[in-house]
Protein backbone atom coordinates (compact mmCIF):
# COMPACT_ATOMS: atom_id res chain seq x y z
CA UNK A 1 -32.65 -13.86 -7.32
CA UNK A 2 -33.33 -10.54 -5.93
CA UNK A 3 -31.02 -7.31 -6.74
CA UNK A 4 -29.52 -6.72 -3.21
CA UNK A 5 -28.80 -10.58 -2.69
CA UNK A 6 -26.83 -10.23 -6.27
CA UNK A 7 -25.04 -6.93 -4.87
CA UNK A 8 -24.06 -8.84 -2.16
CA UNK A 9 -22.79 -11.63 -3.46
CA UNK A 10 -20.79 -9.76 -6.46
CA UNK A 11 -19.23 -7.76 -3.45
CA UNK A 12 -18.63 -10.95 -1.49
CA UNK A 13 -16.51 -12.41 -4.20
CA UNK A 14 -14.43 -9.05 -5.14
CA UNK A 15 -13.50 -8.64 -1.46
CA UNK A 16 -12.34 -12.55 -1.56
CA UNK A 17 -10.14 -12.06 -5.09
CA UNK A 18 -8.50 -9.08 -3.43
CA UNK A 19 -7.99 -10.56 0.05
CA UNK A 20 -6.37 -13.78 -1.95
CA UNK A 21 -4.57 -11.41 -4.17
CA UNK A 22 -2.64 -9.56 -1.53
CA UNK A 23 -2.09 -12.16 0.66
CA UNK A 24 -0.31 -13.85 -2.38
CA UNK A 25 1.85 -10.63 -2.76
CA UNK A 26 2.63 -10.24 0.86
CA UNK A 27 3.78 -13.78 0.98
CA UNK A 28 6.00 -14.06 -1.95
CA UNK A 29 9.69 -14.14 -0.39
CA UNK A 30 11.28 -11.87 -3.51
CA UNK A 31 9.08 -8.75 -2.04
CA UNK A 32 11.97 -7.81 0.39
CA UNK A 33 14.80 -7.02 -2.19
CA UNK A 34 18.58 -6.07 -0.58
CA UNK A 35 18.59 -3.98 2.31
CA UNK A 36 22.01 -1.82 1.42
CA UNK A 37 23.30 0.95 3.34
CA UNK A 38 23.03 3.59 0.45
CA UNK A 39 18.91 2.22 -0.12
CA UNK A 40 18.35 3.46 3.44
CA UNK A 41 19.97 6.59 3.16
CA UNK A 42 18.32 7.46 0.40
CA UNK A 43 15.01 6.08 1.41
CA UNK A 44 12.10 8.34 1.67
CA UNK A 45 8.66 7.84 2.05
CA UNK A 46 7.26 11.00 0.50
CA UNK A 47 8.07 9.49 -3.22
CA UNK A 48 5.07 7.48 -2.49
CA UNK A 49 2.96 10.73 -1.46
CA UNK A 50 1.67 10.66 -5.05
CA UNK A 51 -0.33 7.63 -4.61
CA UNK A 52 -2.86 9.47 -2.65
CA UNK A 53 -3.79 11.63 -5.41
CA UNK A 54 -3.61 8.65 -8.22
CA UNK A 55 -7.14 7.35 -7.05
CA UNK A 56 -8.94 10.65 -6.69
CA UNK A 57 -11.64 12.16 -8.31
CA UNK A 58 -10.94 16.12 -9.10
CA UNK A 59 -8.87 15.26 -12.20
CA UNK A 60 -11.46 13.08 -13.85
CA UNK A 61 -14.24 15.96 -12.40
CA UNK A 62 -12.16 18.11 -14.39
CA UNK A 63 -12.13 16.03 -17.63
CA UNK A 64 -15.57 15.82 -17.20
CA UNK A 65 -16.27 19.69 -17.20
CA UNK A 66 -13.91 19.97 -20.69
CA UNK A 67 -15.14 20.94 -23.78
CA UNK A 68 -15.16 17.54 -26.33
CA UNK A 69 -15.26 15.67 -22.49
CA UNK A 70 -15.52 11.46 -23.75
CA UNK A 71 -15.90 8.79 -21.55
CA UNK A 72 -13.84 6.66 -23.36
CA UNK A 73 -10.99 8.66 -22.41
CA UNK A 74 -12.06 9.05 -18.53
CA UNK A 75 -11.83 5.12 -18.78
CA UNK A 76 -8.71 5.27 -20.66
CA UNK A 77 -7.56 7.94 -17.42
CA UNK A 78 -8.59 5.41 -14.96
CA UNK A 79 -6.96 2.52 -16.31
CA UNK A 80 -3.51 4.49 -16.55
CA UNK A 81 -4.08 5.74 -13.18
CA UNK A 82 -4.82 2.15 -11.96
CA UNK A 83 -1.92 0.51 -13.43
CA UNK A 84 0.71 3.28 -11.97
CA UNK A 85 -0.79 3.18 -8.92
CA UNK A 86 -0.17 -0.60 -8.76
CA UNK A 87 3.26 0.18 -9.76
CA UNK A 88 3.83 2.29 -6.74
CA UNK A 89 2.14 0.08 -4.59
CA UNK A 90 4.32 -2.97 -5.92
CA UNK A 91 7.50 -0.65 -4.74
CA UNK A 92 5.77 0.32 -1.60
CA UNK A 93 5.10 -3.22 -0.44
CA UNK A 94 8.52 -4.12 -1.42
CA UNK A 95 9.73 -1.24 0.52
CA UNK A 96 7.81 -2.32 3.56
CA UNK A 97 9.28 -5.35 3.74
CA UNK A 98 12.80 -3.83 3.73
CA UNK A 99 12.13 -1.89 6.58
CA UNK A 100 10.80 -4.56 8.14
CA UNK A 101 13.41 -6.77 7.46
CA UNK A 102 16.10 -4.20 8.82
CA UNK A 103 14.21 -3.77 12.28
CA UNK A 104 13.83 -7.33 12.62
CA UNK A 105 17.84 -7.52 11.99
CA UNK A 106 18.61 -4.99 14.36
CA UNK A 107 16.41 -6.94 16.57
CA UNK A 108 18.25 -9.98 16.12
CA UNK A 109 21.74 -8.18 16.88
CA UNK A 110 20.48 -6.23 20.09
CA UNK A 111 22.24 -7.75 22.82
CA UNK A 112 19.10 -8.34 24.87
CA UNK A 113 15.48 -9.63 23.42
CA UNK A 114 13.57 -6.93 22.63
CA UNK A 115 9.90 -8.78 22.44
CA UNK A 116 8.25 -5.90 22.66
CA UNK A 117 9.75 -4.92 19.32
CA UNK A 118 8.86 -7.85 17.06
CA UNK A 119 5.20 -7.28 19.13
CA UNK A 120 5.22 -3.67 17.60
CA UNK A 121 6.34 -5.10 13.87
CA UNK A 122 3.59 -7.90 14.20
CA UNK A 123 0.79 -4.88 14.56
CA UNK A 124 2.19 -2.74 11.93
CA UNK A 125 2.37 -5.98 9.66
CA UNK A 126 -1.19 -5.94 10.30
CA UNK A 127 -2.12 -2.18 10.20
CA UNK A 128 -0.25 -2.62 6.30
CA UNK A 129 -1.84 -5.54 5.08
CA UNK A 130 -5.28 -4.03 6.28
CA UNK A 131 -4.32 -1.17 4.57
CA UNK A 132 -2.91 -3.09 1.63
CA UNK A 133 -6.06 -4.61 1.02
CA UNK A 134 -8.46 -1.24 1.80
CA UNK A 135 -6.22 -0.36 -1.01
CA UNK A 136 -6.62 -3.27 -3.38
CA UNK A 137 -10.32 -2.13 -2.59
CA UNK A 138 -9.88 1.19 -3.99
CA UNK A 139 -8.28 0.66 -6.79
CA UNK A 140 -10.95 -2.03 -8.35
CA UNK A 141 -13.62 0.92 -6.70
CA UNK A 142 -12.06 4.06 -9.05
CA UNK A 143 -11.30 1.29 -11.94
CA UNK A 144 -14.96 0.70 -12.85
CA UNK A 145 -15.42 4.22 -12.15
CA UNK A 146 -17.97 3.66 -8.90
CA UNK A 147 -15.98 6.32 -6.90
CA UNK A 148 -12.51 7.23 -5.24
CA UNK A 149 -10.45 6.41 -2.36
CA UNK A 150 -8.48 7.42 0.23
CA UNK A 151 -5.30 5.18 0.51
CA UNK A 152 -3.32 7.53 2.98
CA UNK A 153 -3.65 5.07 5.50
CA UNK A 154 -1.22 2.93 3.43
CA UNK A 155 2.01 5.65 2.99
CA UNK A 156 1.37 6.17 6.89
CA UNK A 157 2.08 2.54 7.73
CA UNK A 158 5.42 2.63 5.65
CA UNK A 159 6.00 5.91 7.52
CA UNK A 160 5.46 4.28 11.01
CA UNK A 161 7.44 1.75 10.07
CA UNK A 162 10.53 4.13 8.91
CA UNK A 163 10.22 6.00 12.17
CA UNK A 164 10.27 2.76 14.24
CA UNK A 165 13.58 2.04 12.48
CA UNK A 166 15.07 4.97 13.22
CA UNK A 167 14.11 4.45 17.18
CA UNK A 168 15.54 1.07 16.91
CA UNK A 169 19.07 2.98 15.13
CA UNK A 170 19.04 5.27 17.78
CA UNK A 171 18.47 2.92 20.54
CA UNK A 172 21.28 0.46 19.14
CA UNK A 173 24.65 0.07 20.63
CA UNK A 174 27.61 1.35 18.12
């Protein structure tokens, strides 16, 4: 077997494992948690501004250019990094689904269908998920140590979605 076939296949099956693996997450019905009154209020989406930086490269570049520099501990870096950053993207999917779950609520209530709406949370279900699994991407990327990515695709979904809530607020009847 040639080289690039091998490539190809090894990054065939990687993109498969993560597109199974999130769409197991996204599925699971416990993701949503209790949408409270106080979790909204207090909600904010720049507490997940950090993941953007968990998956970049200056800090290891950095490591790199010390004195006593050992790869061992750029691994040991990486892995840390990779297992907070699937922490915060844990919370953040949760998170989305919250939101979600509100607007679709609010939806519900509204006195008159609002299809355009659940149209708008259909694409931005999408938009996540892609982004979701870009990020899934990324992570396994800077794991092995083959490069960094850019995930700020991801915290902008949860942020559309948090604006389109407030719209729908707004918009509502009290």
């Amino acid at each position: 077997m040639n080289l690039p076939l091998m490539i190809a296949c090894a990054v065939l099956v990687s993109s498969a494992a993560t597109l199974i693996l999130v769409l197991r997450q996204l599925l699971r019905n416990d993701r949503r948690g209790e949408i409270e009154a106080e979790w909204l209020k207090g909600f904010s989406v720049s507490r997940y501004r950090v993941m953007e930086r968990l998956l970049s490269r200056p800090d290891c570049n950095f490591l790199k250019a010390q004195q006593g520099y050992d790869k061992a501990l750029e691994r040991h870096l990486r892995l840390r990094r990779c297992i907070v950053f699937r922490r915060y993207l844990s919370c953040l999917m949760r998170d989305f689904g919250r939101l979600e779950t509100a607007i679709l609520l609010y939806a519900a209530a509204a006195q008159k269908d609002q299809p355009h709406l659940v149209k708008a949370i259909m694409v931005r279900r999408l938009v996540f998920t892609w982004a979701v699994c870009r990020a899934e991407w990324c992570l396994l990327v800077f794991r092995f140590g083959l490069g960094s990515g850019h995930v700020g695709e991801l915290v902008s979904s949860l942020y559309g979605l948090r604006l389109e809530l407030g719209q729908v607020v707004i918009c509502a009847p009290h």
